[in-house]
C-alpha atoms as a PDB file:
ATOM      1  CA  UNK A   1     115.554  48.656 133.433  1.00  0.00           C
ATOM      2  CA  UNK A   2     119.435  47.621 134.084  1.00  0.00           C
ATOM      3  CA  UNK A   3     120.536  51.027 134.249  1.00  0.00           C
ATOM      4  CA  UNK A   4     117.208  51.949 136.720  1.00  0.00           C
ATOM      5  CA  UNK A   5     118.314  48.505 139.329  1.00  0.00           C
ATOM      6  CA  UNK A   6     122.368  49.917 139.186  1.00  0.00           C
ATOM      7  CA  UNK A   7     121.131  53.033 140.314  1.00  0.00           C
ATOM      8  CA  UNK A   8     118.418  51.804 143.013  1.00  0.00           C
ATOM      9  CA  UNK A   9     121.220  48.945 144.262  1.00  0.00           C
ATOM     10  CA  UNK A  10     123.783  52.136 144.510  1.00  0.00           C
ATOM     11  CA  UNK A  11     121.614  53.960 146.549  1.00  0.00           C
ATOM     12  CA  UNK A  12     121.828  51.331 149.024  1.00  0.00           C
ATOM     13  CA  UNK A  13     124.972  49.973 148.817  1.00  0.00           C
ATOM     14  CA  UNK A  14     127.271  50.502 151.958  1.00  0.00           C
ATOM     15  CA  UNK A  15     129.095  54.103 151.651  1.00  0.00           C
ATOM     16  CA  UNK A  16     132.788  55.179 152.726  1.00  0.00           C
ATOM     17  CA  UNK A  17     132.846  56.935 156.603  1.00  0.00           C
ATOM     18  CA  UNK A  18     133.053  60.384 156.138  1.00  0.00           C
ATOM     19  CA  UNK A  19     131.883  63.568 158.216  1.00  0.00           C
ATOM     20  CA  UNK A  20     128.275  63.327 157.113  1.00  0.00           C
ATOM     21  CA  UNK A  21     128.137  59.730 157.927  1.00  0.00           C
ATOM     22  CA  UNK A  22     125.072  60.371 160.051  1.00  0.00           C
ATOM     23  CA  UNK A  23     122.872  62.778 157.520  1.00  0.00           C
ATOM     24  CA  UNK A  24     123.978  60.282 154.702  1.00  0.00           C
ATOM     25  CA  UNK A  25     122.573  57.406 156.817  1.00  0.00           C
ATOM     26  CA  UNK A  26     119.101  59.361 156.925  1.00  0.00           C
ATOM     27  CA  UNK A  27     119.066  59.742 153.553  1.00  0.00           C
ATOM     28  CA  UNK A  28     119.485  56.151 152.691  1.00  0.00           C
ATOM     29  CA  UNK A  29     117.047  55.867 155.214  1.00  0.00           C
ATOM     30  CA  UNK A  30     114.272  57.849 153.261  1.00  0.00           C
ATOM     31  CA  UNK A  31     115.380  56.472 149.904  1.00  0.00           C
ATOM     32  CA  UNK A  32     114.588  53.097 151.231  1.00  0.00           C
ATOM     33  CA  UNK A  33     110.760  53.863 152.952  1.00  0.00           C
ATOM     34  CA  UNK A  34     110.334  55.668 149.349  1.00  0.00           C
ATOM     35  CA  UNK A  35     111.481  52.501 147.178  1.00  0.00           C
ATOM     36  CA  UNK A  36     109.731  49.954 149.476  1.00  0.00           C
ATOM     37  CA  UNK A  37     106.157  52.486 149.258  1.00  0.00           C
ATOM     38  CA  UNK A  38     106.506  52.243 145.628  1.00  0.00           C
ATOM     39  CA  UNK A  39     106.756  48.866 145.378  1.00  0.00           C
ATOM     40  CA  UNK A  40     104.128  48.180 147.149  1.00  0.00           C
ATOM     41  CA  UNK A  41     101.660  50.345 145.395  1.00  0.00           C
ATOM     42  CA  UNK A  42     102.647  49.122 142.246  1.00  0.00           C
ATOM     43  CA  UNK A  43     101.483  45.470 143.926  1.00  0.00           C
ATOM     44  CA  UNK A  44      98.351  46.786 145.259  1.00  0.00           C
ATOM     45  CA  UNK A  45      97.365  48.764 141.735  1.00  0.00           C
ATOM     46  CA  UNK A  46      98.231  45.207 139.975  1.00  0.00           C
ATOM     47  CA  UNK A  47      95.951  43.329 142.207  1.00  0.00           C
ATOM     48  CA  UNK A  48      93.167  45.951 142.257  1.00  0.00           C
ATOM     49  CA  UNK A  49      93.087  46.250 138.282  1.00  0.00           C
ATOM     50  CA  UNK A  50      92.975  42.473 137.805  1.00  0.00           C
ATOM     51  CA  UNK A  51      89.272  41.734 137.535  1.00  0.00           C
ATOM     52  CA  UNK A  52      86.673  42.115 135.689  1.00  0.00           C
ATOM     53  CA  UNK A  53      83.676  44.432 135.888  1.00  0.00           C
ATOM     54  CA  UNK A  54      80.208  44.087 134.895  1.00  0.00           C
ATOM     55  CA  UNK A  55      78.333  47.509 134.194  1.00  0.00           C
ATOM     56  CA  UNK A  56      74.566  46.846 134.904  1.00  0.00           C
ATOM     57  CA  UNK A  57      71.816  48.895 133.426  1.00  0.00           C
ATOM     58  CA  UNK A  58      70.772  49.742 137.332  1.00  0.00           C
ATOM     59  CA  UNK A  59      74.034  51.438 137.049  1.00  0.00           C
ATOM     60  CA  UNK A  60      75.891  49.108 140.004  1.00  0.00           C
ATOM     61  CA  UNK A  61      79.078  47.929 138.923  1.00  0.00           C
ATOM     62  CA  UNK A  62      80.266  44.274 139.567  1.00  0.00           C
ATOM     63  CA  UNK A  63      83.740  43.413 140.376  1.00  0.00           C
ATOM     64  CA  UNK A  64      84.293  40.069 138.979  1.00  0.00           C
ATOM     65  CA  UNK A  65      85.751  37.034 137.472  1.00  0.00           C
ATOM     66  CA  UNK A  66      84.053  36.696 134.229  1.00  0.00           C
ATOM     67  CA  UNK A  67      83.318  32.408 133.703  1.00  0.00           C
ATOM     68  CA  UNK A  68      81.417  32.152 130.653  1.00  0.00           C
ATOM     69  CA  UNK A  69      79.112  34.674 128.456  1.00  0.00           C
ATOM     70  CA  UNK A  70      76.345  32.193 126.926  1.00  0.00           C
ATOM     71  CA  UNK A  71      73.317  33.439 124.220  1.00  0.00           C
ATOM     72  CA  UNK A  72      71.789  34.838 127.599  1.00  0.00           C
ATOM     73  CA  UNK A  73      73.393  35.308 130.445  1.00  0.00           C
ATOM     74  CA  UNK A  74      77.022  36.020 131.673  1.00  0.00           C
ATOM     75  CA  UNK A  75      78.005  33.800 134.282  1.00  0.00           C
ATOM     76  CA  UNK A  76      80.894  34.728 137.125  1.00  0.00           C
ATOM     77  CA  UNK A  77      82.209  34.881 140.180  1.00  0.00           C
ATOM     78  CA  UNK A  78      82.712  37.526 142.728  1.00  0.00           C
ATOM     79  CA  UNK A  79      85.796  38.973 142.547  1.00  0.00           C
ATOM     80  CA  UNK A  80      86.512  38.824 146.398  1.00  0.00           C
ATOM     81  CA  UNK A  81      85.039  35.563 146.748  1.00  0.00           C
ATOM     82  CA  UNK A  82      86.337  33.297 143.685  1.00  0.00           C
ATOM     83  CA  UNK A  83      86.379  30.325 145.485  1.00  0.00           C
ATOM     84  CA  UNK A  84      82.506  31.000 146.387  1.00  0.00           C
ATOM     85  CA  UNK A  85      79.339  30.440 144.655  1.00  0.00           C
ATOM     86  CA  UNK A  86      78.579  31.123 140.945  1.00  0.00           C
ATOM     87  CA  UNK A  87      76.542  33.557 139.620  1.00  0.00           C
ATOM     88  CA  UNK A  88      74.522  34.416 136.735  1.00  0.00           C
ATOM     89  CA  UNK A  89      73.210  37.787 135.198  1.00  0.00           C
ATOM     90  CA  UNK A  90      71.217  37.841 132.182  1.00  0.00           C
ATOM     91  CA  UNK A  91      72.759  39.701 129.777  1.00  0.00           C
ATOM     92  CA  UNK A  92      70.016  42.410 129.009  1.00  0.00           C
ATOM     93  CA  UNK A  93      70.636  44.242 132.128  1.00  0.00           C
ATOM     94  CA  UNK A  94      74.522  44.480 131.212  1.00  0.00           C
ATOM     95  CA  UNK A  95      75.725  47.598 128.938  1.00  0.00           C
ATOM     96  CA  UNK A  96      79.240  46.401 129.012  1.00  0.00           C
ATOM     97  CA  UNK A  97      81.706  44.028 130.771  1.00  0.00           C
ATOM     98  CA  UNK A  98      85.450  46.023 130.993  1.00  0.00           C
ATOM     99  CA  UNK A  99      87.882  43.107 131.576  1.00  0.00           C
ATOM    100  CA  UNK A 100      91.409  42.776 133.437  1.00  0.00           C
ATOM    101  CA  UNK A 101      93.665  43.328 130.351  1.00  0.00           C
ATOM    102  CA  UNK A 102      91.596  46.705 129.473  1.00  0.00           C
ATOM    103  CA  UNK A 103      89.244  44.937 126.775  1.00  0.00           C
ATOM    104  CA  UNK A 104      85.317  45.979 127.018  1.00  0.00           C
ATOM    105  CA  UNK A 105      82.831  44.377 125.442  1.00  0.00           C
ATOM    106  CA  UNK A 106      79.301  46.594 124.845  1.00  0.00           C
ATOM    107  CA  UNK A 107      76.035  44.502 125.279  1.00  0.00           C
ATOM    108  CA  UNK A 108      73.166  46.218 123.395  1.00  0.00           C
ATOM    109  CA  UNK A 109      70.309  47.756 126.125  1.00  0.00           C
ATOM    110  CA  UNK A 110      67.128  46.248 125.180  1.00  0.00           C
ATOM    111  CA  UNK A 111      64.641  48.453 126.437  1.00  0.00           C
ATOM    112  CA  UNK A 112      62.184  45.908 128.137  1.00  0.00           C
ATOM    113  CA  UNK A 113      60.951  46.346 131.960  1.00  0.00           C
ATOM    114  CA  UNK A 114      62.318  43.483 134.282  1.00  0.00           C
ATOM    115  CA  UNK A 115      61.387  42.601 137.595  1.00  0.00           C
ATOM    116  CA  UNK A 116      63.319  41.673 140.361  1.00  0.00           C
ATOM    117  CA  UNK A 117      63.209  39.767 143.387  1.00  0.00           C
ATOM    118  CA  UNK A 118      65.050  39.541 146.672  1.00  0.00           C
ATOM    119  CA  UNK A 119      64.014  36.035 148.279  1.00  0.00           C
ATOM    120  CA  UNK A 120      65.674  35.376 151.784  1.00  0.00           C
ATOM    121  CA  UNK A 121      67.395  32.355 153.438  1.00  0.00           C
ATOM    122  CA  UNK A 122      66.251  32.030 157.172  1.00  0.00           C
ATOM    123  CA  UNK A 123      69.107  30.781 158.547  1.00  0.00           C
ATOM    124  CA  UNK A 124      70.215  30.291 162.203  1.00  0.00           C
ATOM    125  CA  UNK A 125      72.671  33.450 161.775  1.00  0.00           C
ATOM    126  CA  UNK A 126      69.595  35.612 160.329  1.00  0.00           C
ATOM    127  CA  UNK A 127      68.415  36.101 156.596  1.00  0.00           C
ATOM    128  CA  UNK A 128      70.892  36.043 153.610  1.00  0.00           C
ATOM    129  CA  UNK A 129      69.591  38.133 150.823  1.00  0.00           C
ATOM    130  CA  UNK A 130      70.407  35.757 147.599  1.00  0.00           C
ATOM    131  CA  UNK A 131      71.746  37.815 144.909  1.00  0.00           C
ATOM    132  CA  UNK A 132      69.282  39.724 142.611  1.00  0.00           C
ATOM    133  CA  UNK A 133      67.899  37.251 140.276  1.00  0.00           C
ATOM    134  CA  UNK A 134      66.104  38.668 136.692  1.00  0.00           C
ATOM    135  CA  UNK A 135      62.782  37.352 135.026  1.00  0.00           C
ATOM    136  CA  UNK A 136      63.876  35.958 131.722  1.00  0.00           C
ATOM    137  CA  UNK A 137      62.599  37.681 128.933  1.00  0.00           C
ATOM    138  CA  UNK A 138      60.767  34.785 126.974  1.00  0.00           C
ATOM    139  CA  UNK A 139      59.784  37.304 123.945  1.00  0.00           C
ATOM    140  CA  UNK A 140      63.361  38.441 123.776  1.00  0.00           C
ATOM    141  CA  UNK A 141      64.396  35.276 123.980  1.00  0.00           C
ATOM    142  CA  UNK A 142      62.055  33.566 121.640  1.00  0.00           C
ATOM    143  CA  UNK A 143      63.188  35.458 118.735  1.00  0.00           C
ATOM    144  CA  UNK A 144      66.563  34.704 119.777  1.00  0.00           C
ATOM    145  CA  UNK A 145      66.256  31.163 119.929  1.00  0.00           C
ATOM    146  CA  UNK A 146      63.819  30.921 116.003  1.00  0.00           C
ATOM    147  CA  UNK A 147      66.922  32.608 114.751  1.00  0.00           C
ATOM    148  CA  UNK A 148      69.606  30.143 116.059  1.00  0.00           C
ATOM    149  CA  UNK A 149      67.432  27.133 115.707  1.00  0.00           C
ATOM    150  CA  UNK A 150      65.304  27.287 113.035  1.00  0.00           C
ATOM    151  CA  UNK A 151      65.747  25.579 109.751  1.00  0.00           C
ATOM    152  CA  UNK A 152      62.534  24.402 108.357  1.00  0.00           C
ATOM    153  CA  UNK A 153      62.214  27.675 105.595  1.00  0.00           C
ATOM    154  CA  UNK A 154      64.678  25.378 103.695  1.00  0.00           C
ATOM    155  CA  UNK A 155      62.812  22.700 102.064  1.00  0.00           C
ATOM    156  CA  UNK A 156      59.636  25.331 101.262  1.00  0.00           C
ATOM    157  CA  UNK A 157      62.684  27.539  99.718  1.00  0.00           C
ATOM    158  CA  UNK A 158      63.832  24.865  97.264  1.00  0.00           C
ATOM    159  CA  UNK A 159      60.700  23.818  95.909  1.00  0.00           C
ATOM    160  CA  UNK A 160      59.853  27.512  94.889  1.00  0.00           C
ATOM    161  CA  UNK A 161      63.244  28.563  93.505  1.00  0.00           C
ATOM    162  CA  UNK A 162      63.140  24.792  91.368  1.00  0.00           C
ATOM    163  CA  UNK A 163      59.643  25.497  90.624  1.00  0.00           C
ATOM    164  CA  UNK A 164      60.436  29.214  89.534  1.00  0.00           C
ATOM    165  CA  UNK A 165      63.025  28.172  87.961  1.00  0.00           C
ATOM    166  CA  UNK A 166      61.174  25.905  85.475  1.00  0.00           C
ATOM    167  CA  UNK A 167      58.154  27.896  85.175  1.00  0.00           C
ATOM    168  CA  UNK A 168      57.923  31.526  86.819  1.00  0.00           C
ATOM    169  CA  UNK A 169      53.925  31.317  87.012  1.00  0.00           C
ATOM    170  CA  UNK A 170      54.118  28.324  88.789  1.00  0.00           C
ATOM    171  CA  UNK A 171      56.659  29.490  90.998  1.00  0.00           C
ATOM    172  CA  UNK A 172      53.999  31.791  92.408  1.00  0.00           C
ATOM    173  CA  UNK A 173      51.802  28.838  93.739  1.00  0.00           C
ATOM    174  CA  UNK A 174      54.364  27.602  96.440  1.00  0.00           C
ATOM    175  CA  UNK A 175      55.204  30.957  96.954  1.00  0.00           C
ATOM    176  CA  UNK A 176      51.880  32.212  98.121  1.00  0.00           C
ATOM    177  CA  UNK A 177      50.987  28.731  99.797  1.00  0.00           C
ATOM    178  CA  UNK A 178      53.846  28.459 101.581  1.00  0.00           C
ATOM    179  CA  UNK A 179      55.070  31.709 102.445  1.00  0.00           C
ATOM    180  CA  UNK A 180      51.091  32.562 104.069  1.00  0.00           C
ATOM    181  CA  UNK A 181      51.094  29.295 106.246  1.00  0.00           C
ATOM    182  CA  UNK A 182      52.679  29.350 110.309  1.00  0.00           C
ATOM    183  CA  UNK A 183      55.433  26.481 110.669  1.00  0.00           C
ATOM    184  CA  UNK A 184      54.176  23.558 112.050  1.00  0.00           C
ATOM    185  CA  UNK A 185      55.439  22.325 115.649  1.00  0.00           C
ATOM    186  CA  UNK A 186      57.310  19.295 114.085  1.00  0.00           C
ATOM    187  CA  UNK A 187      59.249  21.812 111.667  1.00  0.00           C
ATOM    188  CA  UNK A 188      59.880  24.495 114.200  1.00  0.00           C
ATOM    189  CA  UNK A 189      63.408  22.644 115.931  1.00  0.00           C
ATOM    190  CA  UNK A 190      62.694  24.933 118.837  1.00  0.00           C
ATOM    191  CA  UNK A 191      65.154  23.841 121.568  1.00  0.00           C
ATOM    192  CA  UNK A 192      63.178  23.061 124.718  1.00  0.00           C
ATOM    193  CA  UNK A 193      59.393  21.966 124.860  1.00  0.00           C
ATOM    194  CA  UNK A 194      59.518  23.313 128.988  1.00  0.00           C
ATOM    195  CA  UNK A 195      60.435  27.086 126.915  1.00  0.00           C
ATOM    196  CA  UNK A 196      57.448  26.706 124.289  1.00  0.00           C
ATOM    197  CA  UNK A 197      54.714  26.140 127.129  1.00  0.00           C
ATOM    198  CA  UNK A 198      55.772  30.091 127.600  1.00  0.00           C
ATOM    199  CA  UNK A 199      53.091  31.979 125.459  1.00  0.00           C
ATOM    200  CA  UNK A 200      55.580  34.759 125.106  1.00  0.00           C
ATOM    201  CA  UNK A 201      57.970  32.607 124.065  1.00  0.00           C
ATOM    202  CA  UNK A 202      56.050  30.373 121.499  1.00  0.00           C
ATOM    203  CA  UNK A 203      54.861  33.308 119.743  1.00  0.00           C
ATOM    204  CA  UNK A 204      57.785  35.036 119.764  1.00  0.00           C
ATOM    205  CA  UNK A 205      59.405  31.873 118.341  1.00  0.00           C
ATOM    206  CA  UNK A 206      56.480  30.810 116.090  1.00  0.00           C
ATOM    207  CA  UNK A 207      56.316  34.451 114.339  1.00  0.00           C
ATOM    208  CA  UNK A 208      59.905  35.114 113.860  1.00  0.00           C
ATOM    209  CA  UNK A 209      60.326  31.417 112.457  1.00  0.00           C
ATOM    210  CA  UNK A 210      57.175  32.464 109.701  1.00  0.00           C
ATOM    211  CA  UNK A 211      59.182  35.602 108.960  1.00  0.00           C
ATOM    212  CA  UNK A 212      62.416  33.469 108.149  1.00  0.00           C
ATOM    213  CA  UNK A 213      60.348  31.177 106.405  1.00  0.00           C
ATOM    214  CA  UNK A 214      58.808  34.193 104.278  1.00  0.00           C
ATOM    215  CA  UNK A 215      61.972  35.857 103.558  1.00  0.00           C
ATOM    216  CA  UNK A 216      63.361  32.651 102.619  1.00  0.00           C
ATOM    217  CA  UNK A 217      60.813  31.795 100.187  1.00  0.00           C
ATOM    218  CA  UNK A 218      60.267  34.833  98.399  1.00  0.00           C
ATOM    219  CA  UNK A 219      63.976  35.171  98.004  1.00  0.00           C
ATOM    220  CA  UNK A 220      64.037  32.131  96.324  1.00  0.00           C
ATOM    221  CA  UNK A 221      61.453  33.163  94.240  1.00  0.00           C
ATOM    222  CA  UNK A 222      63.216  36.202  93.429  1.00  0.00           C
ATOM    223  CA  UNK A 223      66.429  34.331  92.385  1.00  0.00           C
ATOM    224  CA  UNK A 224      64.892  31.364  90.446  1.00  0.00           C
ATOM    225  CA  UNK A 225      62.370  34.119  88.702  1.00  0.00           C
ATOM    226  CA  UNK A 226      66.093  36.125  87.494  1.00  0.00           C
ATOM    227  CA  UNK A 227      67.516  32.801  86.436  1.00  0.00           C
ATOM    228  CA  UNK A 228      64.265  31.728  83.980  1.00  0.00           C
ATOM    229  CA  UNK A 229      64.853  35.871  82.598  1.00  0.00           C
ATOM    230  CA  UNK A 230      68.383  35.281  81.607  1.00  0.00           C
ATOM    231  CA  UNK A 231      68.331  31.597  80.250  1.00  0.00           C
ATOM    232  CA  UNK A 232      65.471  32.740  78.239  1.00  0.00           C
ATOM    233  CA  UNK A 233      67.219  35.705  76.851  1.00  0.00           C
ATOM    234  CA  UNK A 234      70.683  33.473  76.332  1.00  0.00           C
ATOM    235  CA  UNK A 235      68.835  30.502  74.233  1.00  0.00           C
ATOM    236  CA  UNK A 236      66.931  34.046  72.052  1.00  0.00           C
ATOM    237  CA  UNK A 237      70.240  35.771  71.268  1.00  0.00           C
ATOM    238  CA  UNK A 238      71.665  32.349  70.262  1.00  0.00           C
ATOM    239  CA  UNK A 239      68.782  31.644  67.975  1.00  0.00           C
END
C-alpha cells in the first residue's frame, strides 16, 4: 500500500522543465482523470454492495436494510429510503436474504398458496399502492407456535415413566389414557387467544401439541419400561 501511494504521489509530483515539458504535462494529465475515475468507482461499488437483499419466492429481489428476522416475518427497510417507513415480509415467501458483508442466509420454501393484496391510499396527489402485504399462514404457523410454546406433555410424561418404572403393566394405563386424550385449553400455553379463534390455527396448534404430548409419553414409557428390565436383571445376578 506504501509502495502503491509513493508511486501514485510521484506521478504527480511537479517534474524538472525539459523539451517534452508539454507531452509530459498531458500525461500527468491522463494519469490524474484515470486515478480520480478509479477512485470513484471504487466509492460507488462500496456504496452499491452495502445492503442487503431479500430474494422472494415471486422471484423480485429487495434491496434492503435488514431490522429484525422474528419466528415469522423479516422486518426492514428500503434500502433507498432508510429513514422511511418499515416493512415487513413474512418469511415463507423469502428463499434467502444475501447480506452486505457477503453472508446469506437460506429460508426453507414452504410450498403453501398465498394471496396477495394491493389496497390503495386515495390521496390528494393520486393513489399510493401500499407495499404487497401476505395472508399469514395460521396452519403453518400453528404448528410453529405448539412447538415453541407448548409444555403440558410434561407432567403426563412423568407419571408414566414413575409409573413404568415401578410396575411396567401399570405403566401402560397412563400411557394409553393419556397419550389418546387432546390437551385441554388450560394446558395448551398457546400464546394469543385473538390466534386460537383461527380454526386453522387451533387445529394446527391443538394436533401438533397431542403429537408432542404422544411422543413424550410413550418415550417415557419406553425409558422407565428399560429401567424396570435392567434393575430386575441387576438384583437376579446379585442373588
Amino acid at each position: 500500500m506504501l509502495l502503491a501511494l509513493l508511486h501514485y504521489l510521484s506521478i504527480f509530483a511537479p517534474q524538472p522543465e525539459t523539451s517534452y515539458g508539454t507531452m509530459y504535462t498531458a500525461q500527468q494529465n491522463r494519469n490524474m482523470k484515470i486515478f480520480i475515475a478509479c477512485v470513484a468507482f471504487l466509492m460507488v461499488h462500496g456504496i452499491t454492495t452495502a445492503q442487503d437483499t431479500i430474494y422472494t419466492k415471486q422471484g423480485t429481489n429487495i434491496e434492503a436494510k435488514v431490522l429484525e428476522i422474528t419466528s415469522l416475518d423479516v422486518k426492514y427497510k428500503r434500502f433507498d429510503n432508510q429513514s422511511g417507513p418499515t416493512y415487513s415480509i413474512h418469511k415463507v415467501d423469502i428463499t434467502k436474504i444475501r447480506y452486505e458483508n457477503g453472508i446469506e442466509d437460506q429460508f426453507e420454501v414452504v410450498d403453501t398458496e398465498t394471496d396477495y393484496y394491493n389496497p390503495e391510499v386515495k390521496t390528494e396527489t393520486g393513489p399510493i399502492v401500499i407495499a404487497e402485504t401476505p395472508k399469514i399462514d395460521y396452519f403453518w404457523q400453528g404448528q410453529q407456535d405448539a412447538q415453541k410454546y407448548y409444555r403440558g406433555y410434561r407432567a403426563a410424561g412423568t407419571v408414566t415413566l414413575i409409573t413404568t418404572f415401578l410396575f411396567v403393566p401399570a405403566g401402560l394405563i397412563p400411557a394409553i389414557g393419556t397419550s389418546a386424550t387432546t390437551p385441554k385449553d388450560i394446558n395448551l400455553n398457546f400464546p394469543s387467544s385473538e390466534l386460537m379463534k383461527n380454526p386453522d390455527y387451533r387445529y394446527a396448534y391443538t394436533a401438533k401439541s397431542k403429537r408432542m404430548k404422544q411422543g413424550k409419553v410413550w418415550t417415557n414409557f419406553g425409558i422407565g419400561a428399560g429401567a424396570a428390565i435392567i434393575l430386575g436383571l441387576i438384583l437376579g445376578s446379585a442373588e
